[in-house]
C-alpha atoms as a PDB file:
ATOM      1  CA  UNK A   1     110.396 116.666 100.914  1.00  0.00           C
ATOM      2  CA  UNK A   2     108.051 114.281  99.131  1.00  0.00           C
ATOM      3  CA  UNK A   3     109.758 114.514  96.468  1.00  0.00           C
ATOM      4  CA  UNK A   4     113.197 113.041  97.408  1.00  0.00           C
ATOM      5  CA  UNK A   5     111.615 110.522 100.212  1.00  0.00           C
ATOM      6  CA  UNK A   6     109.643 108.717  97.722  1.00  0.00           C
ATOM      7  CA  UNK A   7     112.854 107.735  95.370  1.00  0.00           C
ATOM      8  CA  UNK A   8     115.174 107.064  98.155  1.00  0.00           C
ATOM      9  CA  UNK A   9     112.722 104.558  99.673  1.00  0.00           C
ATOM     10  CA  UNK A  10     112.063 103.081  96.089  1.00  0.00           C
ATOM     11  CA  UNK A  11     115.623 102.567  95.940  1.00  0.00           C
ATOM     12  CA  UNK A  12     116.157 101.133  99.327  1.00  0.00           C
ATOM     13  CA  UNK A  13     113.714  98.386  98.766  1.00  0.00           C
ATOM     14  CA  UNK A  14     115.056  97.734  95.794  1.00  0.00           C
ATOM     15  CA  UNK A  15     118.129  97.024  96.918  1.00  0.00           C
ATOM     16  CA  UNK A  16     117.480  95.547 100.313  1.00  0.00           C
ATOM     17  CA  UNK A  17     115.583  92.746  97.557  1.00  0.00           C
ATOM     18  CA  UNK A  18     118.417  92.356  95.643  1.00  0.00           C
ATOM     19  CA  UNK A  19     121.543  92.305  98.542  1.00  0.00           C
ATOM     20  CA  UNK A  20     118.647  90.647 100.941  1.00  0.00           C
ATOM     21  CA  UNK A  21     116.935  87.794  98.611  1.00  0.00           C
ATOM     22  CA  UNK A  22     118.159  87.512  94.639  1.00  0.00           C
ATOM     23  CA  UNK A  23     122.022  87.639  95.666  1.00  0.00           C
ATOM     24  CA  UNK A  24     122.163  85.325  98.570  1.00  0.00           C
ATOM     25  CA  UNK A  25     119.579  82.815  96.575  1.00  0.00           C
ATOM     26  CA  UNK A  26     121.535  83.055  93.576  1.00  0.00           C
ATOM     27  CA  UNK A  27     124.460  82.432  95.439  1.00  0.00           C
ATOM     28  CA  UNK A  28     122.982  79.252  97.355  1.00  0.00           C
ATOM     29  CA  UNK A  29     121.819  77.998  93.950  1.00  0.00           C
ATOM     30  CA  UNK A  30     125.190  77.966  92.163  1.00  0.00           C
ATOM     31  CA  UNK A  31     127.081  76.207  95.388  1.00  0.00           C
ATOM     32  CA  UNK A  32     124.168  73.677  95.199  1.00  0.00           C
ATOM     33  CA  UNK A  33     125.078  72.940  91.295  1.00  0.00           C
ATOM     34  CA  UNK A  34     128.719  73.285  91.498  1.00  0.00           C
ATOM     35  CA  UNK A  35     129.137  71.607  94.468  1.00  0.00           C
ATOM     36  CA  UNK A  36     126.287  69.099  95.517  1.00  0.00           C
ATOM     37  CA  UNK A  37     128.204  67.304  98.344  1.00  0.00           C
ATOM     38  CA  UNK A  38     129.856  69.939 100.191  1.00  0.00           C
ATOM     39  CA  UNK A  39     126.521  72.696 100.182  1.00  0.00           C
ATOM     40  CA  UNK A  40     124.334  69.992 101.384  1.00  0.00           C
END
């Protein structure tokens, strides 16, 4: 059991950081550059 819990949780933090934080920062950042005006 210990042995398949530990990498499943591994990956779902993983990518609960990356489709929670780094993609919707990323995102954010880019409209900011591209489009100053309209993301402010």
């Amino acid at each position: 059991m210990k042995t398949f819990l530990r990498p499943a949780l591994s990956v779902f933090v993983l990518l609960s950081a990356i489709t929670g934080l780094a993609y919707p920062l990323a995102v954010t950042g880019i409209a900011g550059a591209v489009f100053p005006e309209q993301a402010a």
